[in-house]
Protein backbone atom coordinates (compact mmCIF):
# COMPACT_ATOMS: atom_id res chain seq x y z
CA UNK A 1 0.00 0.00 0.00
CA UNK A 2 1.31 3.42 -1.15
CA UNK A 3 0.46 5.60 1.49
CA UNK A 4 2.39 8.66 1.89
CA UNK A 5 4.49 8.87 5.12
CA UNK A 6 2.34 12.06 6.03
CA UNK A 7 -0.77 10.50 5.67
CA UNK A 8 0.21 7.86 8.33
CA UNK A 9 1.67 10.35 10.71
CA UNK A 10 -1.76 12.43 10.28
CA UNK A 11 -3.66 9.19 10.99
CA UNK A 12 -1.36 8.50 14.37
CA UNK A 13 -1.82 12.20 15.38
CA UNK A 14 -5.46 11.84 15.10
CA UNK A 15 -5.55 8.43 16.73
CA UNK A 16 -3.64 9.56 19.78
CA UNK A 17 -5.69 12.58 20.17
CA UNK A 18 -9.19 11.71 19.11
CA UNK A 19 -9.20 8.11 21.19
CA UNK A 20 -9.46 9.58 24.45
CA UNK A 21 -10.18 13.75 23.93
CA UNK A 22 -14.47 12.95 23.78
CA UNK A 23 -14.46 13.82 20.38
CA UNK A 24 -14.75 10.62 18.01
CA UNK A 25 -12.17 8.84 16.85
CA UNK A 26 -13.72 7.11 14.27
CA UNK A 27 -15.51 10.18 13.72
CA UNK A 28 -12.62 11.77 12.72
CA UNK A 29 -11.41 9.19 10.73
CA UNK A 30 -14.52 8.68 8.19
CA UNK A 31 -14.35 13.05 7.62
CA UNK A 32 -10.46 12.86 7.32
CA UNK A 33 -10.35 10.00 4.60
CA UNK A 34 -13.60 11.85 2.60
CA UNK A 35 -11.27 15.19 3.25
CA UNK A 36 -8.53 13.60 1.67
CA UNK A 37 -10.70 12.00 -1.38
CA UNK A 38 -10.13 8.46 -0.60
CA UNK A 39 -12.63 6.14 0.65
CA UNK A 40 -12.43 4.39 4.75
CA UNK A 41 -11.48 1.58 3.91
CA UNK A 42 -8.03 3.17 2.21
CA UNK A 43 -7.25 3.59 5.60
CA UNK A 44 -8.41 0.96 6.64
CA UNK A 45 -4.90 -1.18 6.32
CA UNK A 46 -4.60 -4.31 9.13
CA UNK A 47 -0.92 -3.59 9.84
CA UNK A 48 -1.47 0.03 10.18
CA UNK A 49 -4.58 -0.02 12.41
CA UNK A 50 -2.68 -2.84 14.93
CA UNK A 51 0.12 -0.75 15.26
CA UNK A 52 -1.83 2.32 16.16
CA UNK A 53 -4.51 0.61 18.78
CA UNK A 54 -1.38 -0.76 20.58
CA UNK A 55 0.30 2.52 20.81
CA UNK A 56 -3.07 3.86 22.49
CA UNK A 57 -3.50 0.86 24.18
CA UNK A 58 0.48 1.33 25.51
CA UNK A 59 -0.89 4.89 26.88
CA UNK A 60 -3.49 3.45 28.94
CA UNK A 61 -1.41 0.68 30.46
CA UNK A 62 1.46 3.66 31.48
CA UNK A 63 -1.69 5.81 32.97
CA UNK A 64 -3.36 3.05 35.23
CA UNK A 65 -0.95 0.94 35.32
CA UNK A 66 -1.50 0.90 39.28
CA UNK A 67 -5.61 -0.02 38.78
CA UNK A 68 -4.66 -2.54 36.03
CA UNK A 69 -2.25 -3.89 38.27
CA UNK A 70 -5.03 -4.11 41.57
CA UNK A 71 -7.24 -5.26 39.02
CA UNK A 72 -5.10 -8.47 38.18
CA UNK A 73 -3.73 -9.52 41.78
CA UNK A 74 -5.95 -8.20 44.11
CA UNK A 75 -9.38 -6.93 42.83
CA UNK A 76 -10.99 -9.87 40.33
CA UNK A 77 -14.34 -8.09 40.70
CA UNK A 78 -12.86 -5.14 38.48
CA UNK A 79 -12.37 -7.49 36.18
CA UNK A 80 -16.18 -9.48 35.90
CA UNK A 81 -17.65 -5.56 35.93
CA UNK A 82 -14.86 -4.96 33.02
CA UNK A 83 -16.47 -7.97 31.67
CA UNK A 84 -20.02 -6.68 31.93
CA UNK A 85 -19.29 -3.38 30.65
CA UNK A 86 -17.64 -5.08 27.16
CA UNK A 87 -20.86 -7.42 26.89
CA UNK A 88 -22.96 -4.83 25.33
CA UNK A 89 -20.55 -3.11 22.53
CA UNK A 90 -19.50 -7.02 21.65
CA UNK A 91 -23.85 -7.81 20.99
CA UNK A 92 -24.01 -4.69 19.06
CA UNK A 93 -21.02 -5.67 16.52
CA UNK A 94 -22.18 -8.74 16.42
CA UNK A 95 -25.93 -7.06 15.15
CA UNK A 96 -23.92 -4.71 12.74
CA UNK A 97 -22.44 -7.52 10.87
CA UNK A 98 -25.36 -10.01 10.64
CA UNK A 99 -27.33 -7.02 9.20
CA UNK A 100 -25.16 -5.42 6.85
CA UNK A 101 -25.17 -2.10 8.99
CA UNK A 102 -21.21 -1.65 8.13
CA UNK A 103 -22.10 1.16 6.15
CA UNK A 104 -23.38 3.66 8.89
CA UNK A 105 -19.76 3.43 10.09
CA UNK A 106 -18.19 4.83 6.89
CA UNK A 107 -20.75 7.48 6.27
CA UNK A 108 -19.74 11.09 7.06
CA UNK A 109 -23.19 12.36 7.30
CA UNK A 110 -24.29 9.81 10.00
CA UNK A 111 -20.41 10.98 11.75
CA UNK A 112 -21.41 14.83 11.62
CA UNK A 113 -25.05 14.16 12.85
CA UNK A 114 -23.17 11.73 15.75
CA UNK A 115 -20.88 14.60 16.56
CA UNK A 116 -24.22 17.22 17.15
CA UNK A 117 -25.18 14.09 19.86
CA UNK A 118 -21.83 14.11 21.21
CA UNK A 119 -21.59 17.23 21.79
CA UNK A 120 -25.22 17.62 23.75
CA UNK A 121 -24.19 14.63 25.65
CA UNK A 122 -20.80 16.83 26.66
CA UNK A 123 -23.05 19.99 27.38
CA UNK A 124 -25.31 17.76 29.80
CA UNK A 125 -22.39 16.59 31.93
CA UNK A 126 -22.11 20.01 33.24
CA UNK A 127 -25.54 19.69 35.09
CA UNK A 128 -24.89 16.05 36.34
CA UNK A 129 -25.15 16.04 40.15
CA UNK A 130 -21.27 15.80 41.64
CA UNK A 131 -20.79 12.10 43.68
CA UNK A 132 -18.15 10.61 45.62
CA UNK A 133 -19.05 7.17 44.31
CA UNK A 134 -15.09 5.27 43.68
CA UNK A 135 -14.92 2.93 40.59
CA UNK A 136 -14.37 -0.18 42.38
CA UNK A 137 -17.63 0.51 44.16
CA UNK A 138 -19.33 -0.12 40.50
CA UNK A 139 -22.35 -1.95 40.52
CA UNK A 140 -23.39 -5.07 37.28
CA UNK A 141 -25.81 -2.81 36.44
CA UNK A 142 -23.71 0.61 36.44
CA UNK A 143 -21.02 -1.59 34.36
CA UNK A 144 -24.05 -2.41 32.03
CA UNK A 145 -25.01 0.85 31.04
CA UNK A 146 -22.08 2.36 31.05
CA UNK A 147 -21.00 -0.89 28.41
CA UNK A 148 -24.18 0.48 26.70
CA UNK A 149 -22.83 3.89 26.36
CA UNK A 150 -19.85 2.26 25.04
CA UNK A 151 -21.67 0.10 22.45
CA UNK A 152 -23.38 3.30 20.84
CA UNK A 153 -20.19 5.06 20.10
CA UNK A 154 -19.69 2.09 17.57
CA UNK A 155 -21.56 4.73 15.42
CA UNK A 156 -19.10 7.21 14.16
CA UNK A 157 -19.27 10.89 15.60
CA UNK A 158 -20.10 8.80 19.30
CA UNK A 159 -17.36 9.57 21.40
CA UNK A 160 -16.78 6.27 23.43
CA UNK A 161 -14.37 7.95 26.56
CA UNK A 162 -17.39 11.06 26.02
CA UNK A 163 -20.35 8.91 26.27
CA UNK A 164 -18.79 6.43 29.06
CA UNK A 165 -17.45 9.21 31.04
CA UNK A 166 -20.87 11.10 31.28
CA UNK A 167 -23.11 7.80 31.42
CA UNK A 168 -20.76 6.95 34.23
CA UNK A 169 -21.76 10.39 36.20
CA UNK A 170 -24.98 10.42 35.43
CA UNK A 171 -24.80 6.51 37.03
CA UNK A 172 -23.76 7.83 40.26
CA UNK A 173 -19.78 7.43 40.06
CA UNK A 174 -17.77 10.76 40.74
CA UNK A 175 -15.63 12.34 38.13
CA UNK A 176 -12.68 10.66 38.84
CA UNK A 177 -14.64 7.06 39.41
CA UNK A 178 -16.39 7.74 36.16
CA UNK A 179 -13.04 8.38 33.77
CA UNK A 180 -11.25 5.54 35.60
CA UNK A 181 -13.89 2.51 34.73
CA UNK A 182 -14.14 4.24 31.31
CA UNK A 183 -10.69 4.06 30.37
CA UNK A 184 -10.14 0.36 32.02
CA UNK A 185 -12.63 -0.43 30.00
CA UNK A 186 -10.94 0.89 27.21
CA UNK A 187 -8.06 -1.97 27.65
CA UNK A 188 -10.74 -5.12 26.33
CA UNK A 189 -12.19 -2.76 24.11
CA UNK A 190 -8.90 -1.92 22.05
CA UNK A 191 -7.60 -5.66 22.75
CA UNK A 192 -10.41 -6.62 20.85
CA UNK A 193 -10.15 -4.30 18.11
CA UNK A 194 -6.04 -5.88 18.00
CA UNK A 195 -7.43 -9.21 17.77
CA UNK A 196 -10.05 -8.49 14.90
CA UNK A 197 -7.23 -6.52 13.10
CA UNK A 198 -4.46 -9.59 13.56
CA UNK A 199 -7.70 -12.61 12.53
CA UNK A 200 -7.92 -10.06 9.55
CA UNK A 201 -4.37 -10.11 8.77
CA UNK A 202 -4.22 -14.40 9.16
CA UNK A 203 -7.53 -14.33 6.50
CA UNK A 204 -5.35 -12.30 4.12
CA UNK A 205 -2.30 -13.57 4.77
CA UNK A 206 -1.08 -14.10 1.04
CA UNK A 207 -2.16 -10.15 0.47
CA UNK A 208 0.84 -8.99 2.94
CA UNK A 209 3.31 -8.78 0.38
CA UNK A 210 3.10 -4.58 -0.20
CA UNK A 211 2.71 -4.12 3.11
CA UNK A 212 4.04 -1.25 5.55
CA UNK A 213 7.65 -1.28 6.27
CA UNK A 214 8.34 -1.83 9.73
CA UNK A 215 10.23 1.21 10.84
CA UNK A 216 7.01 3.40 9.40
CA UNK A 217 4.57 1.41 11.66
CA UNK A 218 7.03 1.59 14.22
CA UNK A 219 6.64 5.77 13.85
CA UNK A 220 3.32 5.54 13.67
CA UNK A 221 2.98 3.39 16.80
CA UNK A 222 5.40 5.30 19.15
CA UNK A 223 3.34 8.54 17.48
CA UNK A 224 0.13 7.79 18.52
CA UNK A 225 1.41 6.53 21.68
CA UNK A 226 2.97 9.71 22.66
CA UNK A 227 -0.33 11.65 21.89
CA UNK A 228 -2.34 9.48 23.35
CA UNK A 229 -0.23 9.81 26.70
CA UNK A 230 -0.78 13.86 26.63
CA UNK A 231 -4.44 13.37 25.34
CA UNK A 232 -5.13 11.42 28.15
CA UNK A 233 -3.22 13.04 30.56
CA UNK A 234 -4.70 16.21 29.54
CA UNK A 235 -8.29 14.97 29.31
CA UNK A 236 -8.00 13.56 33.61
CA UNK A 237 -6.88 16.98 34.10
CA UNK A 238 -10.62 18.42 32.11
CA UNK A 239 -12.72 15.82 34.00
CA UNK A 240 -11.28 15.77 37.42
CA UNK A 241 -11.75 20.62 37.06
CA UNK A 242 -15.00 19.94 35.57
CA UNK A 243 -14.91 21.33 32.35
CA UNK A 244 -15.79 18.12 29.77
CA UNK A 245 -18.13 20.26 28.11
CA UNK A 246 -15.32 22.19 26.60
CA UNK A 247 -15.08 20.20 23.96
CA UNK A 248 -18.70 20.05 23.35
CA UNK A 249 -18.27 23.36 21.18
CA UNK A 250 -15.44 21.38 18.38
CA UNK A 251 -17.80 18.56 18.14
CA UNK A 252 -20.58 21.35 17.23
CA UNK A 253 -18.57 23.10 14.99
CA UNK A 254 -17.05 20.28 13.02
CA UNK A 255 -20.41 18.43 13.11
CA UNK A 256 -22.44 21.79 11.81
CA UNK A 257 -19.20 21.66 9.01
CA UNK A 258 -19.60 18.15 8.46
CA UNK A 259 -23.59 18.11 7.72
CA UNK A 260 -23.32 21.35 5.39
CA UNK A 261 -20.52 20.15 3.34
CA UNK A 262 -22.06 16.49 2.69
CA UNK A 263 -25.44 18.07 2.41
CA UNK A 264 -24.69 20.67 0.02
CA UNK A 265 -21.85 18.61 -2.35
CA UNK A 266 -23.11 16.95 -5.88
């Protein structure tokens, strides 16, 4: 695959930012590739997306490495309600594929009008009643609808740390206790994306001939793990002074953008 060096550092950049700021990810990703006249799926290389979940994944595990670590020796029950959580977004990918609803996810009209939702969502957490409810005092059923919150932001424009974060508030859990369970549950989430990626790679094994060299998708991976690390840094630092919403106002504007431009093209 021929993709400029730029174009995969642009990708990484985006990755590392977009994956935990509350504004879309995948979002991003759909307007970027339409920006850039190329369909999703052009970006859509195996190699490339491994290498770039792992370097946000890499980001997470430096963060809470301490939780993780509690989670594994001490606390199991972190890991059952991590369990719970990943239960929902696993039914609704399941329901996506069995009904041929792949294309919502590529669509940069469905991202824009996702963005308008995630940003309302953001605005909202600004009202939500402040708690001093700990994340390993999560109930099944908090871990289920925050999960839920999780499985929506399959859609593009749904930010998945937004929507978890706020559902996780409006649950009961404080700030902190909120953005902790949503980024632990971050770690199956991405894993799972990893795996998908690496049984694509095995089903297209013989097609891995042109692929990335491996000092590029090394760059790209220490890239978006580096931005990830200040995203996410920088986004505790939003949560735990209250001021999520922020970002409600670039999800408006690039949204607003978003539905004008595809509306008004052809």
């Amino acid at each position: 695959m021929d993709l400029p060096v730029w174009q995969i550092l642009l990708l990484a950049i985006v990755q590392g930012i977009a994956e935990f700021l509350p504004i879309s990810s995948s979002g991003h990703l759909v307007v970027l590739a339409t920006l850039l006249g190329a369909d999703a799926e052009k970006f859509d290389l195996v190699e490339l997306n491994i290498v770039l979940h792992a370097g946000t994944l890499g980001s997470i595990l430096v963060v809470y490495r301490k939780q993780l670590f509690e989670a594994l020796t001490k606390d199991w029950r972190i890991l059952f309600l991590l369990a719970v959580a990943t239960m929902p977004a696993v039914i609704a990918a399941v329901v996506l594929k069995l009904t041929d609803g792949d294309a919502l996810l590529e669509s940069p009209l469905v991202a824009g009008v996702c963005l308008l939702v995630t940003g309302a969502i953001l605005l909202l957490s600004q009202r939500l009643a402040q708690s001093e409810q700990t994340y390993e005092a999560t109930s099944w059923w908090q871990a289920w609808w925050i999960g839920c919150a999780q499985a929506l932001a399959i859609l593009p424009g749904i930010s998945r740390s937004g929507s978890t974060i706020c559902s996780g508030q409006a649950l009961g859990l404080s700030r902190e206790g909120a953005a902790t369970f949503s980024f632990l549950m971050a770690v199956p989430a991405i894993l799972g994306a990893i795996v998908l990626e690496l049984a694509k790679s095995l089903s297209h094994s013989s097609e891995t001939e042109n692929g990335l060299p491996a000092w590029l998708l090394l760059l790209g991976a220490l890239v978006s793990f580096a931005v990830g690390w200040a995203s996410l840094v920088l986004l505790l630092r939003m949560v735990q002074r209250g001021r999520l919403h922020w970002f409600a106002w670039w999800c408006f504007a690039v949204g607003l953008f978003v539905i004008v431009w595809q509306t008004t093209i052809g």
